[in-house]
C-alpha atoms as a PDB file:
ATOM      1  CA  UNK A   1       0.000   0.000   0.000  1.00  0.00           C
ATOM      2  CA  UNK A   2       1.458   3.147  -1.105  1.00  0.00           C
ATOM      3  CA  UNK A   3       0.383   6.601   1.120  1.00  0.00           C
ATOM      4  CA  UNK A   4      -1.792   7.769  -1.741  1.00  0.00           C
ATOM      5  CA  UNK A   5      -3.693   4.483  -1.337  1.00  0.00           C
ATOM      6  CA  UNK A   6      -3.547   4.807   2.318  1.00  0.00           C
ATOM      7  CA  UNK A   7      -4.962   8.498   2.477  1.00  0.00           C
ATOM      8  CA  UNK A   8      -7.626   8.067  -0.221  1.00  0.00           C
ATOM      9  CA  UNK A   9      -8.846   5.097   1.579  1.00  0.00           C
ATOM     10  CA  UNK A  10     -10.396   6.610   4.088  1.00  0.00           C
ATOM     11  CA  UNK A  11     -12.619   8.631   1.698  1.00  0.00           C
ATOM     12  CA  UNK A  12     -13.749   5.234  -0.647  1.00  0.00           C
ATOM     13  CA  UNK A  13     -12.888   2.046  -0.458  1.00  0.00           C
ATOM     14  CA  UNK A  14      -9.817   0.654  -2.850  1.00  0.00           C
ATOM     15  CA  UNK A  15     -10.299  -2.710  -4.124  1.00  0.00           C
ATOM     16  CA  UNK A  16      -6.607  -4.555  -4.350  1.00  0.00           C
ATOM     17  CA  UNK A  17      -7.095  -8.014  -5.537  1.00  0.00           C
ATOM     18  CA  UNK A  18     -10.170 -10.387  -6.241  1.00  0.00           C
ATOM     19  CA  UNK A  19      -9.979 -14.087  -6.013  1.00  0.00           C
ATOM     20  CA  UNK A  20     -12.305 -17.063  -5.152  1.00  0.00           C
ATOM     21  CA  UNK A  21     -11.616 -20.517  -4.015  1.00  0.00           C
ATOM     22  CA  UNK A  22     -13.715 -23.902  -3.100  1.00  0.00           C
ATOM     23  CA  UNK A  23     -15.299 -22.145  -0.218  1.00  0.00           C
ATOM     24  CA  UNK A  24     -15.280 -18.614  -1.030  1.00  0.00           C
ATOM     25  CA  UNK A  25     -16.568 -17.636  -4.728  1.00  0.00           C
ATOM     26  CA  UNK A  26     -15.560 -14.013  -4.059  1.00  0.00           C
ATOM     27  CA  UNK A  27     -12.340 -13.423  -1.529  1.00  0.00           C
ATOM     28  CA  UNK A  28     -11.776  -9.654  -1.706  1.00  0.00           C
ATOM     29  CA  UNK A  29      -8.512  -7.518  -0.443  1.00  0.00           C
ATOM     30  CA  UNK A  30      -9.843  -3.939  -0.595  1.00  0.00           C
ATOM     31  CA  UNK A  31      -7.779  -0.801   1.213  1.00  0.00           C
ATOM     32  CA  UNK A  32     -10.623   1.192   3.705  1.00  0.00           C
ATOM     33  CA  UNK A  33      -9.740   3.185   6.576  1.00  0.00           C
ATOM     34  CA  UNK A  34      -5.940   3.386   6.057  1.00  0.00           C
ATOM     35  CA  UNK A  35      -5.653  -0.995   6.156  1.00  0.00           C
ATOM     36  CA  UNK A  36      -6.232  -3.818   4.542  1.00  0.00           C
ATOM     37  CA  UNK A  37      -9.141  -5.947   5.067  1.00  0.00           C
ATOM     38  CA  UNK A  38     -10.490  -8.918   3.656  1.00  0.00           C
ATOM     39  CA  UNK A  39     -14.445  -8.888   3.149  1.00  0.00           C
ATOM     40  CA  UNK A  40     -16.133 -12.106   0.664  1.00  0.00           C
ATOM     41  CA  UNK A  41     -19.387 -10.962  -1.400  1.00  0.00           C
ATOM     42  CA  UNK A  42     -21.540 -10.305   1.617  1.00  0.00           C
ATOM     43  CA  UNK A  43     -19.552  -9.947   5.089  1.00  0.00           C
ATOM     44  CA  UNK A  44     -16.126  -8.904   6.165  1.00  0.00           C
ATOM     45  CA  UNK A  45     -13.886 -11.721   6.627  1.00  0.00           C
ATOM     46  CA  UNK A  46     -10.904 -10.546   9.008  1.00  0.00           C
ATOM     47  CA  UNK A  47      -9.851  -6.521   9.937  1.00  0.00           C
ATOM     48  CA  UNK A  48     -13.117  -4.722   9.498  1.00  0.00           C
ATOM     49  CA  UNK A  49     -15.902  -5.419  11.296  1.00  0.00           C
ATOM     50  CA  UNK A  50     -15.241  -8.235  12.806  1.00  0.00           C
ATOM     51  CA  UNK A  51     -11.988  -7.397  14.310  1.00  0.00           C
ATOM     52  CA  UNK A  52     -13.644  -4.435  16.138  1.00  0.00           C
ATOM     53  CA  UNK A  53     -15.788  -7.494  17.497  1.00  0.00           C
ATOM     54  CA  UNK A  54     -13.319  -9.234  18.792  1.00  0.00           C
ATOM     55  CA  UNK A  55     -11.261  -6.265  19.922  1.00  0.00           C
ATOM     56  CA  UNK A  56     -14.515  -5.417  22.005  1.00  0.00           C
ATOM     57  CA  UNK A  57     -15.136  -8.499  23.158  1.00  0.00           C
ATOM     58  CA  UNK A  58     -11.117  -8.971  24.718  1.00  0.00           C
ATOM     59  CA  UNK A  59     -11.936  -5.684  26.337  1.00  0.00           C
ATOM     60  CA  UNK A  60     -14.913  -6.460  27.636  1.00  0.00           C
ATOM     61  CA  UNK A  61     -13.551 -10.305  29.307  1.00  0.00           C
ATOM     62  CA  UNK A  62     -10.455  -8.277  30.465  1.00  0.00           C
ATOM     63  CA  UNK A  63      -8.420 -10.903  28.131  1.00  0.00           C
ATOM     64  CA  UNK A  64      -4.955  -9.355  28.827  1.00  0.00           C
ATOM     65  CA  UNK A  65      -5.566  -9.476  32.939  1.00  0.00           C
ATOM     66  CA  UNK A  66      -6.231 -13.546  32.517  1.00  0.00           C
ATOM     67  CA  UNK A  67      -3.298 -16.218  32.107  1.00  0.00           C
ATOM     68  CA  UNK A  68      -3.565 -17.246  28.994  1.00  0.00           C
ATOM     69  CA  UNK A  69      -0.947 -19.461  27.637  1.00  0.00           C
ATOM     70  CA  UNK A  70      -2.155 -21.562  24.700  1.00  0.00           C
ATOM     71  CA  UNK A  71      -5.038 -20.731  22.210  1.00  0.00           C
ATOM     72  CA  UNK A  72      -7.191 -22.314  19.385  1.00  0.00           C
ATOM     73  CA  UNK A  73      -9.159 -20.311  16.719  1.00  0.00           C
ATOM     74  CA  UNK A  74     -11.151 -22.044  14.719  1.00  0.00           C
ATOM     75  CA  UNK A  75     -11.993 -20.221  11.382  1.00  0.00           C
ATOM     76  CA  UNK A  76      -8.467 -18.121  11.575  1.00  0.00           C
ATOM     77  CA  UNK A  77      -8.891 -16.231   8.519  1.00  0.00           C
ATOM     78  CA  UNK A  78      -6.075 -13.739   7.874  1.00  0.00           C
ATOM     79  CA  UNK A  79      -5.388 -13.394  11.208  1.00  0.00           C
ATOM     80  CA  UNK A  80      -7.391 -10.342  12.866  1.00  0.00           C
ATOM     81  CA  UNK A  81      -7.011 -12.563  16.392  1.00  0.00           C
ATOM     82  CA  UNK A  82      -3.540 -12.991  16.259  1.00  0.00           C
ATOM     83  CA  UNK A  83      -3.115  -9.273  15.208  1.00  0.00           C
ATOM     84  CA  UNK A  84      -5.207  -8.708  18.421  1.00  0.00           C
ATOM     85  CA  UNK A  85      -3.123 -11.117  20.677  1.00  0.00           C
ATOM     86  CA  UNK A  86       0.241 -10.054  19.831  1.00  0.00           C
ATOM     87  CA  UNK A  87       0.064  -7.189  18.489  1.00  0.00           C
ATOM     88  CA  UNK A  88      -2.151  -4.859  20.655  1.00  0.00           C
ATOM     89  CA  UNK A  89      -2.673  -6.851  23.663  1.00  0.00           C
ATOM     90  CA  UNK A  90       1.116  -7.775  23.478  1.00  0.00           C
ATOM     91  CA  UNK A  91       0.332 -11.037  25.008  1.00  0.00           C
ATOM     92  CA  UNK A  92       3.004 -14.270  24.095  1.00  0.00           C
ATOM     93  CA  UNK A  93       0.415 -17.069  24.059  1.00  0.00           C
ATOM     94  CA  UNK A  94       0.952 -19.838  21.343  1.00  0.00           C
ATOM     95  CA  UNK A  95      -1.675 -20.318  18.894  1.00  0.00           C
ATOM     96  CA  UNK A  96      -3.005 -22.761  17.165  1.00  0.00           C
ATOM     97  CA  UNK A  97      -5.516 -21.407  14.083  1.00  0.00           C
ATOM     98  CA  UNK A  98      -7.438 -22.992  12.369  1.00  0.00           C
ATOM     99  CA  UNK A  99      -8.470 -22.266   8.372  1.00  0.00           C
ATOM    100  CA  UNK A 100     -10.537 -24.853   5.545  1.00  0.00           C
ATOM    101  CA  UNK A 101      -9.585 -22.106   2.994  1.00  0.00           C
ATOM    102  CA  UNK A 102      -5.701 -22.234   1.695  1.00  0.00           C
ATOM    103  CA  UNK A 103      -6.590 -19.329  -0.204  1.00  0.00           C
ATOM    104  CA  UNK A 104      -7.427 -17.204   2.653  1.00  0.00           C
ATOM    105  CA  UNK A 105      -3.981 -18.334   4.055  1.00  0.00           C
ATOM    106  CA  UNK A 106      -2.290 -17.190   1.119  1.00  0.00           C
ATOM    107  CA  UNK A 107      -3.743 -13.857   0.949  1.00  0.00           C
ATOM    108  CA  UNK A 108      -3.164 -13.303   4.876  1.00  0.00           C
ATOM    109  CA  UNK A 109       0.673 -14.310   4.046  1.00  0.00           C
ATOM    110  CA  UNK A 110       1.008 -11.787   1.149  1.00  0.00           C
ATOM    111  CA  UNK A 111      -1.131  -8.797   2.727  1.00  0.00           C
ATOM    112  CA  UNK A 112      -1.562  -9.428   6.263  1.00  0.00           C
ATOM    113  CA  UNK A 113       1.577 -10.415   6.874  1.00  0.00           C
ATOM    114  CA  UNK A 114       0.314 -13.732   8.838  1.00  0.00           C
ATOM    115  CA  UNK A 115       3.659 -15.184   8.673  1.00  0.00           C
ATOM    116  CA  UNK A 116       5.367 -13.113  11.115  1.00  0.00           C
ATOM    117  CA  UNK A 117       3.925 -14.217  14.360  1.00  0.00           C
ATOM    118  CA  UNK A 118       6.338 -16.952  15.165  1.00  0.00           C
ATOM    119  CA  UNK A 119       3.768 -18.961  18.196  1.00  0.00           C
ATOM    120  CA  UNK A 120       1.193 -19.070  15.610  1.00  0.00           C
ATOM    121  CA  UNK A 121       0.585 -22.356  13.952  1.00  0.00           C
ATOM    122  CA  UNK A 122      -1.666 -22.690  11.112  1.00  0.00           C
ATOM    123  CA  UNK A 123      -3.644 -25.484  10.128  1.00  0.00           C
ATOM    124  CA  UNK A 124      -5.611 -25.887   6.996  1.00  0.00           C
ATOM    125  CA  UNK A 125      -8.230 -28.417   7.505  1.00  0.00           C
ATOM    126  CA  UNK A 126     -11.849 -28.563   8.616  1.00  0.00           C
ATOM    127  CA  UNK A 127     -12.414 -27.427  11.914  1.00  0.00           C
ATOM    128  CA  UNK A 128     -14.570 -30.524  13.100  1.00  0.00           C
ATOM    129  CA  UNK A 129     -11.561 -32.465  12.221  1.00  0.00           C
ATOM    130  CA  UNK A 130      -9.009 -30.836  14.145  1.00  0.00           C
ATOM    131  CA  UNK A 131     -10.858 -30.834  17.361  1.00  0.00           C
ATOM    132  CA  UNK A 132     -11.991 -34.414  17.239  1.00  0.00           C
ATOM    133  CA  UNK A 133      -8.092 -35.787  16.391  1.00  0.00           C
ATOM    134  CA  UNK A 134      -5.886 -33.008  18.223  1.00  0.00           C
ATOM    135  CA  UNK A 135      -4.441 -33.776  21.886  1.00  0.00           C
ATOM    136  CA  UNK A 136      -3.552 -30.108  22.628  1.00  0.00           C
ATOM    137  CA  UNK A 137      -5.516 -28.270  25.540  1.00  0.00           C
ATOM    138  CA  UNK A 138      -6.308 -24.587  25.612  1.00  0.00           C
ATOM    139  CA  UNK A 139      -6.719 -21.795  27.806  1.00  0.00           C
ATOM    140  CA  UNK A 140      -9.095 -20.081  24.947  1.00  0.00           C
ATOM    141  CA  UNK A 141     -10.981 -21.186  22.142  1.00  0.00           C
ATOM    142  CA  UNK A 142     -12.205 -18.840  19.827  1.00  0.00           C
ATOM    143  CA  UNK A 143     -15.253 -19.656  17.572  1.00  0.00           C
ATOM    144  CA  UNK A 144     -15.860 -17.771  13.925  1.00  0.00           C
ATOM    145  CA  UNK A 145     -16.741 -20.320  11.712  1.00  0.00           C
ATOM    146  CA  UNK A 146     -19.168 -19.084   8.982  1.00  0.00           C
ATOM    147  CA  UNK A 147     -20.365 -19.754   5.169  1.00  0.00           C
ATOM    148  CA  UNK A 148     -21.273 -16.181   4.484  1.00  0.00           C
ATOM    149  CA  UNK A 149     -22.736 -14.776   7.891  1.00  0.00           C
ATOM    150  CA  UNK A 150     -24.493 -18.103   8.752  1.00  0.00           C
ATOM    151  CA  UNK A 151     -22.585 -20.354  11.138  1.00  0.00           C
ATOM    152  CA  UNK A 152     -23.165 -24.251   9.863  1.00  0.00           C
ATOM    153  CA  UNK A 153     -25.608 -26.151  12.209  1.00  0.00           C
ATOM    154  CA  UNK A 154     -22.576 -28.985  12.860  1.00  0.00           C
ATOM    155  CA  UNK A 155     -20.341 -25.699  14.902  1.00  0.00           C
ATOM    156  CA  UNK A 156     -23.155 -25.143  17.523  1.00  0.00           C
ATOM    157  CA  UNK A 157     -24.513 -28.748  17.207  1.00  0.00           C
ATOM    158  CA  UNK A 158     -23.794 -30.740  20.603  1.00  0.00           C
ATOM    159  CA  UNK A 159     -21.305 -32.833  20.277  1.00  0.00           C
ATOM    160  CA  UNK A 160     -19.116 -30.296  18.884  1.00  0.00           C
ATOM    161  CA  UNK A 161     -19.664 -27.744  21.699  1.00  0.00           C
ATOM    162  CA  UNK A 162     -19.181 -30.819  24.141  1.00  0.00           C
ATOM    163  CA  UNK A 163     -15.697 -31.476  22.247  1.00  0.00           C
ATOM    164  CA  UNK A 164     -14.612 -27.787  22.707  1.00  0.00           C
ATOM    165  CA  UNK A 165     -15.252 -28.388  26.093  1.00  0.00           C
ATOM    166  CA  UNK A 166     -12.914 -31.558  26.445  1.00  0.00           C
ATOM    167  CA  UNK A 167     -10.389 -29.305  24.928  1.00  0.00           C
ATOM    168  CA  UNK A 168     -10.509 -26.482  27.409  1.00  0.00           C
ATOM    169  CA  UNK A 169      -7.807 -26.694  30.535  1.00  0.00           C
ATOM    170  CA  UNK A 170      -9.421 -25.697  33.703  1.00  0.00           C
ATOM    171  CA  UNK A 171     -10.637 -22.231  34.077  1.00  0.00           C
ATOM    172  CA  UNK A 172     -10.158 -22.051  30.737  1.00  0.00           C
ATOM    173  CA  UNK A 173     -12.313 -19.699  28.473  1.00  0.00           C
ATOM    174  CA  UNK A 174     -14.989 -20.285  25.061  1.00  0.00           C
ATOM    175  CA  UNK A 175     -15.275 -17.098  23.028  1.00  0.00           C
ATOM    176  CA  UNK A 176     -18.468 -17.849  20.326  1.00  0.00           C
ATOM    177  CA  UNK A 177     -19.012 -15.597  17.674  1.00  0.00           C
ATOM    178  CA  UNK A 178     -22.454 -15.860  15.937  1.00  0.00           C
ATOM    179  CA  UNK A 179     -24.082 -13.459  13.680  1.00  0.00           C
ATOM    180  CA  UNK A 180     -28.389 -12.583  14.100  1.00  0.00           C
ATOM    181  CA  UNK A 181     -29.595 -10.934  11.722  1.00  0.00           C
ATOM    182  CA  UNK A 182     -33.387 -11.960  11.355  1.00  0.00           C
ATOM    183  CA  UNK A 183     -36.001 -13.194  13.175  1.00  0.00           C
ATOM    184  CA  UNK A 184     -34.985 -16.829  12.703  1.00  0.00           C
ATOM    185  CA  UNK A 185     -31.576 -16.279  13.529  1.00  0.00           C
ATOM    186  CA  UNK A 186     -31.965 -14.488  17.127  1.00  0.00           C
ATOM    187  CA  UNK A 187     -34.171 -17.095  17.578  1.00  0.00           C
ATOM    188  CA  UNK A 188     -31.476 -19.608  17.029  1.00  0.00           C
ATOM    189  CA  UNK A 189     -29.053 -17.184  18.821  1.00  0.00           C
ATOM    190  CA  UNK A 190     -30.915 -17.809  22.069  1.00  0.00           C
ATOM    191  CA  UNK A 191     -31.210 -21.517  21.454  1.00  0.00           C
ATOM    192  CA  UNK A 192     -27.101 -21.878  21.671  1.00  0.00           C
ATOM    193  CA  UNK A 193     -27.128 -19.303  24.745  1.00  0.00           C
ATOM    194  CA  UNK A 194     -29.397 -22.032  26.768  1.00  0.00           C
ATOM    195  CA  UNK A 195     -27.233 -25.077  24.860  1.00  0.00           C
ATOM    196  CA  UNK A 196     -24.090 -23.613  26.127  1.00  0.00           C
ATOM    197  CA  UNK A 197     -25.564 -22.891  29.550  1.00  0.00           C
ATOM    198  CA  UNK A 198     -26.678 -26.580  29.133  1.00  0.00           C
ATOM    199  CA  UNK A 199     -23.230 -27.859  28.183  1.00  0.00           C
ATOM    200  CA  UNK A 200     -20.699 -25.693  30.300  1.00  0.00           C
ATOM    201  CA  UNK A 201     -22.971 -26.037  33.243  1.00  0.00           C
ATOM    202  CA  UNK A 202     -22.195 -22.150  34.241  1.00  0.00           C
ATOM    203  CA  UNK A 203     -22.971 -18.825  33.368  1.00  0.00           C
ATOM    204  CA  UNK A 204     -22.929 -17.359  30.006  1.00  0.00           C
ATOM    205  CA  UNK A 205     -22.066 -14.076  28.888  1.00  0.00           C
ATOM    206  CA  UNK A 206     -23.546 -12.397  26.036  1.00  0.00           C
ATOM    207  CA  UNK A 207     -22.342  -9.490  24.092  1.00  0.00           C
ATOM    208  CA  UNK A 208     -24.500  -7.737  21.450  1.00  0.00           C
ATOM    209  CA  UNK A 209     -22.257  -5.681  19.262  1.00  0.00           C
ATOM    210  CA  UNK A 210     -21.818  -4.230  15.507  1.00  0.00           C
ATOM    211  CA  UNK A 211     -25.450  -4.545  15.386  1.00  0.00           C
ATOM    212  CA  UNK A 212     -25.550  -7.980  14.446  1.00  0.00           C
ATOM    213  CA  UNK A 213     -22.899  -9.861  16.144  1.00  0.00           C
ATOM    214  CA  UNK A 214     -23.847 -12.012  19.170  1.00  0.00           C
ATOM    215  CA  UNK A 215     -20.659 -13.199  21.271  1.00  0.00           C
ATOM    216  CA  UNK A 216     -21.107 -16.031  24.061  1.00  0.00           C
ATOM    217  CA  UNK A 217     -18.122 -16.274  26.709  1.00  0.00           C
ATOM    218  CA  UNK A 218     -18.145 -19.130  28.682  1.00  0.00           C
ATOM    219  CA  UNK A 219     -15.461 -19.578  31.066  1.00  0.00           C
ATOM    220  CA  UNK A 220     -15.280 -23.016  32.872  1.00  0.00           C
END
């Protein structure tokens, strides 16, 4: 990005580089607000909108006053978490992420500059995999798995929320990022909240933010 880019960006978006893979049919690297950001045909994919949810949501756990040594995201994208973890909240956890899309990891390599974080691990395989073969624990486990803005009924189905919960070390923490944007989904929205509350057997915390965005924090 040159500073010509960088200042005119904050007056229109710039569009850098279209793509599309076997998941994504439209992957697109745009310049807006003085960064890069990755958004697919109908919702930002990592650094706009969804990293202010997840910046949020950190602040609103008080993330950087817990011990956190060891995290999983599943659905890593180009990395607005780890830009979050390291980055801003200079915290020195390792990382595992994990990403279905190659091409996603390729773009966060060339423009996102993914590769730098040296504790991160990437993984590029299904998410329901990982889980059910890893043998790592974690202290977090962020959820932002989506196909467009719907999450998949198998990533808030019970057995997988049951397997995130073998996977968290004691005290350890669920972030769950879900995205209600009609009537159906807040109904569905409130459906996880009690299957959490079922699972985890503890209280769950809700966070309503960027208008759409419903966050669940479960910490066990």
């Amino acid at each position: 990005m040159n500073i010509i880019q960088k200042y005119w960006s904050y007056f229109s978006r710039i569009t850098v580089e279209k793509t599309s893979s076997p998941y994504n049919p439209k992957l697109i690297v745009a310049i807006q607000e003085g960064k890069y950001v990755l958004n697919t045909s109908n919702a930002n994919y990592s650094f706009g909108s969804l990293h202010r949810v997840f910046q949020q949501t950190f602040k609103k756990i008080k993330l950087k006053e817990q011990v956190i040594e060891s995290i999983l995201v599943l659905g890593g994208g180009v990395g607005s978490i780890p830009s979050i973890i390291y980055d801003e909240l200079e915290m020195n956890p390792t990382m595992d992420a994990v990403e279905i899309d190659e091409k996603v990891i390729t773009l966060g390599n060339k423009y996102f500059q993914l590769s730098q974080y040296n504790k991160l691990s990437i993984h590029i395989e299904d998410a329901m995999h990982y889980i059910e073969n890893t043998t790592s624990m974690y202290d977090l486990i962020v959820v932002d798995l989506f196909e467009g803005i719907d999450v998949p009924k198998e990533f808030y189905s019970p057995s997988f929320l049951n397997q995130l919960k073998v996977l968290l070390n004691k005290e350890g923490m669920l972030v769950f990022n879900f995205v209600a944007y009609n009537y159906d989904t807040k109904e569905l929205a409130k459906t996880i909240e009690i299957a959490l509350q079922k699972i985890f057997n503890t209280k769950v915390e809700r966070f309503n933010l960027e208008k759409v965005n419903v966050v669940y924090c479960v910490k066990i």
